[in-house]
PDB file of N, CA and C in Angstrom:
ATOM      1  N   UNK A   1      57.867  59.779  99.623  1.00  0.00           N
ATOM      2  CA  UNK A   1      58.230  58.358  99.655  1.00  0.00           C
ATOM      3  C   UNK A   1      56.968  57.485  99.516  1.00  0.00           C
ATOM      4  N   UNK A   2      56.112  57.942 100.387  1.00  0.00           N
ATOM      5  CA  UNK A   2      54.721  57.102 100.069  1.00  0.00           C
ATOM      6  C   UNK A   2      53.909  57.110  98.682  1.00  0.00           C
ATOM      7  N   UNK A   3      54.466  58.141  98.140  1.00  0.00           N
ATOM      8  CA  UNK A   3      53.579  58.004  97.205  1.00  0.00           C
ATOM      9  C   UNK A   3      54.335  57.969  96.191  1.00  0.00           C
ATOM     10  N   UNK A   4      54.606  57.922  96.460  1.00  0.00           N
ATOM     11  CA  UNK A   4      56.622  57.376  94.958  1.00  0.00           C
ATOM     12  C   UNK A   4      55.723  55.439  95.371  1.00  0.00           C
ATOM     13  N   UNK A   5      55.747  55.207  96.302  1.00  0.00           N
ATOM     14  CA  UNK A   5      55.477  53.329  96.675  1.00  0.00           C
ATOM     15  C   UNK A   5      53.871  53.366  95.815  1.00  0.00           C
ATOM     16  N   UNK A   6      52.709  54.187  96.141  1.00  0.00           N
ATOM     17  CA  UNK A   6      51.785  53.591  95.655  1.00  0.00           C
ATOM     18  C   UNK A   6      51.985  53.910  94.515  1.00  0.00           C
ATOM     19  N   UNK A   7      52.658  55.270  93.701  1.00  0.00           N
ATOM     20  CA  UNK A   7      52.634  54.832  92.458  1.00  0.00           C
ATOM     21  C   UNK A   7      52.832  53.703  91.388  1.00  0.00           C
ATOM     22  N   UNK A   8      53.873  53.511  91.823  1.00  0.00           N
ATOM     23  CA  UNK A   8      54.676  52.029  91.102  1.00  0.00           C
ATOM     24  C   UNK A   8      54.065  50.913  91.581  1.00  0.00           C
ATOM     25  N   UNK A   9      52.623  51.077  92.407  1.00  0.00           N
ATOM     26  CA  UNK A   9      51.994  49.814  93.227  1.00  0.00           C
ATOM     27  C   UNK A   9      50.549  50.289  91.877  1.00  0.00           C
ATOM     28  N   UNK A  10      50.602  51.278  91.538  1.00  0.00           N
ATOM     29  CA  UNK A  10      49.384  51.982  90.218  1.00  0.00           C
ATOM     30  C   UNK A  10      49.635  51.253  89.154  1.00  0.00           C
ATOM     31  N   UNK A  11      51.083  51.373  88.715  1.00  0.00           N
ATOM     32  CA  UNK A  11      52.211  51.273  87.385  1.00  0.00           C
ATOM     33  C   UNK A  11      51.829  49.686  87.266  1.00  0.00           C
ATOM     34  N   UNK A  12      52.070  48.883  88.369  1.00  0.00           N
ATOM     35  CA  UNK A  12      52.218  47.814  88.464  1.00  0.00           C
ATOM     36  C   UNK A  12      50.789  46.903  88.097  1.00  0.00           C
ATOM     37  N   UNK A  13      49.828  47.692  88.604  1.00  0.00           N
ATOM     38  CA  UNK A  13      48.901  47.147  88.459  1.00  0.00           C
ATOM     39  C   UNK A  13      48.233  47.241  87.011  1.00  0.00           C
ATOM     40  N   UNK A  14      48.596  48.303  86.404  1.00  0.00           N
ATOM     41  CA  UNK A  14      47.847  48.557  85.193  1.00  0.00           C
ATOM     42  C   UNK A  14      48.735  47.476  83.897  1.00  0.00           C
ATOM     43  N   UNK A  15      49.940  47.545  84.552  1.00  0.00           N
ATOM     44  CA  UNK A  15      50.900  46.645  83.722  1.00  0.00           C
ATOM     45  C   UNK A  15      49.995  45.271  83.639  1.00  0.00           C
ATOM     46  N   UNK A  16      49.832  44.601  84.875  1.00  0.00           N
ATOM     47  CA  UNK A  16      48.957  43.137  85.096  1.00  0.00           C
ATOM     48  C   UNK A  16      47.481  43.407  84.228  1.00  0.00           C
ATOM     49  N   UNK A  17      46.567  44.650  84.031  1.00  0.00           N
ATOM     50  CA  UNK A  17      45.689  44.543  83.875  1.00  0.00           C
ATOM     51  C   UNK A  17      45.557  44.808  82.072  1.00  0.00           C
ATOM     52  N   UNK A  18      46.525  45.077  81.722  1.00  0.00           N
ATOM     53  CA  UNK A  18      46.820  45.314  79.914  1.00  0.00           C
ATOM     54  C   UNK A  18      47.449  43.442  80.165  1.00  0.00           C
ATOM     55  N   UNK A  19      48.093  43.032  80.658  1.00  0.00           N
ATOM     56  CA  UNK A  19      48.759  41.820  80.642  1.00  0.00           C
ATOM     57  C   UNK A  19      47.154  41.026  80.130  1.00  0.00           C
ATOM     58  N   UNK A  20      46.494  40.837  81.599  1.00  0.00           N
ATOM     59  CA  UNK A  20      45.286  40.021  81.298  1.00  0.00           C
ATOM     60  C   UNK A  20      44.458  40.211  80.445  1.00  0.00           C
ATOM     61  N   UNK A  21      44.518  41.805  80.045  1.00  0.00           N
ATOM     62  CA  UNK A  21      43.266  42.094  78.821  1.00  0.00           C
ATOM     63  C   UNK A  21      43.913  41.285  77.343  1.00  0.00           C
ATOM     64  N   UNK A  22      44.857  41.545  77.401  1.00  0.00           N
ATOM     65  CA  UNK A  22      46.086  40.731  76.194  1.00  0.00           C
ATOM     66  C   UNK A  22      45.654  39.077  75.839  1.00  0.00           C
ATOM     67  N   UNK A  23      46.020  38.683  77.286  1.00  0.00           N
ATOM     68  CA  UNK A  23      45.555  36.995  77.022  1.00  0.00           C
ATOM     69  C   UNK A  23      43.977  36.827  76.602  1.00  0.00           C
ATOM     70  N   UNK A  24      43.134  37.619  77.752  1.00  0.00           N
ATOM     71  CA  UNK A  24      41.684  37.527  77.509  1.00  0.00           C
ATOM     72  C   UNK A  24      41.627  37.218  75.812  1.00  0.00           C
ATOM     73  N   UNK A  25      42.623  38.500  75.168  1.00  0.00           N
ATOM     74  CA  UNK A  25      41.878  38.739  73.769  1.00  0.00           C
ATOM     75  C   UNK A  25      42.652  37.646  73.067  1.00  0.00           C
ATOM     76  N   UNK A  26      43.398  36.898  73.238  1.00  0.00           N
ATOM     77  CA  UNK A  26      44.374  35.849  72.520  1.00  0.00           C
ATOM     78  C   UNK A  26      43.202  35.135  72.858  1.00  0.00           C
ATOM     79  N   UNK A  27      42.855  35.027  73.718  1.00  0.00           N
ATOM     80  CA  UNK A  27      42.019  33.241  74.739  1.00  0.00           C
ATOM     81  C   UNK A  27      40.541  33.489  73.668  1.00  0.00           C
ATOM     82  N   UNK A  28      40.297  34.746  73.381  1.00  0.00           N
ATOM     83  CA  UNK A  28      39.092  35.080  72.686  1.00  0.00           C
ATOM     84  C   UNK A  28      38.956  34.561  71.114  1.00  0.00           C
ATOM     85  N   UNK A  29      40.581  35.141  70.839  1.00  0.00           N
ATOM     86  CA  UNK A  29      40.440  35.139  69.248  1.00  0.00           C
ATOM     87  C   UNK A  29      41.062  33.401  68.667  1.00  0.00           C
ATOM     88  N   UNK A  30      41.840  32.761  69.590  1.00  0.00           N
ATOM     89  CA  UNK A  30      41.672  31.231  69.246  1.00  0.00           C
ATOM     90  C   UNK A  30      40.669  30.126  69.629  1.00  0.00           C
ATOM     91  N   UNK A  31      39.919  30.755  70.361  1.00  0.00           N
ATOM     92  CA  UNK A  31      38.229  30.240  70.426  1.00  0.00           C
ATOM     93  C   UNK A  31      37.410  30.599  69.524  1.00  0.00           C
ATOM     94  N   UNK A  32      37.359  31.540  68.722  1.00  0.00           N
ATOM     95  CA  UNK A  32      36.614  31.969  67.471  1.00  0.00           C
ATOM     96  C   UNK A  32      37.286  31.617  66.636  1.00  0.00           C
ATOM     97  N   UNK A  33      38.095  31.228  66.627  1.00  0.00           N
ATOM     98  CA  UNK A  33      39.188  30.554  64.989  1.00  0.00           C
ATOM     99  C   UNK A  33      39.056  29.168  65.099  1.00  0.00           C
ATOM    100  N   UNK A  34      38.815  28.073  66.026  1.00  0.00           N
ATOM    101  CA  UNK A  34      38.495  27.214  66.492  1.00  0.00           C
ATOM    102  C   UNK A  34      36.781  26.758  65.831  1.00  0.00           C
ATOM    103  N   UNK A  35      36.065  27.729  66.464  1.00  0.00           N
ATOM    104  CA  UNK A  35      34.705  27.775  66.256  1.00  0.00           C
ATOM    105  C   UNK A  35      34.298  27.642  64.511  1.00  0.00           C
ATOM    106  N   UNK A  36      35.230  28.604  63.961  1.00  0.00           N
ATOM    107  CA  UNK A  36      34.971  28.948  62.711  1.00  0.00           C
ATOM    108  C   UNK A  36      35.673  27.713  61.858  1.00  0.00           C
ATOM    109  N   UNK A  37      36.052  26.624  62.114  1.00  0.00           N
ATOM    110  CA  UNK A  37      35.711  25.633  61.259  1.00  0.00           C
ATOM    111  C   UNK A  37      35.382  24.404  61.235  1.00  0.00           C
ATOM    112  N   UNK A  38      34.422  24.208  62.411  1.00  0.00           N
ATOM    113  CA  UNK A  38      33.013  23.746  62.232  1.00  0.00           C
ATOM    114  C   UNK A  38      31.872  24.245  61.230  1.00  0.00           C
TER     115      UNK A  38
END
């Protein structure tokens, strides 16, 4: 049971951390598209 909970507390977290790497790289690549026409 406990570890059935931290798994899906693992699952969960890696879900949030592909989530934020996602935006990071959106937040990245319309700041360089931005940049690039100046």
């Amino acid at each position: 049971m406990a570890s059935d909970k931290s798994n899906a507390r693992g699952i969960l977290s890696k879900e949030v951390f592909l989530f934020f790497d996602f935006i990071i790289c959106k937040l990245y690549l319309i700041k360089n598209r931005n940049n690039s026409h100046y």
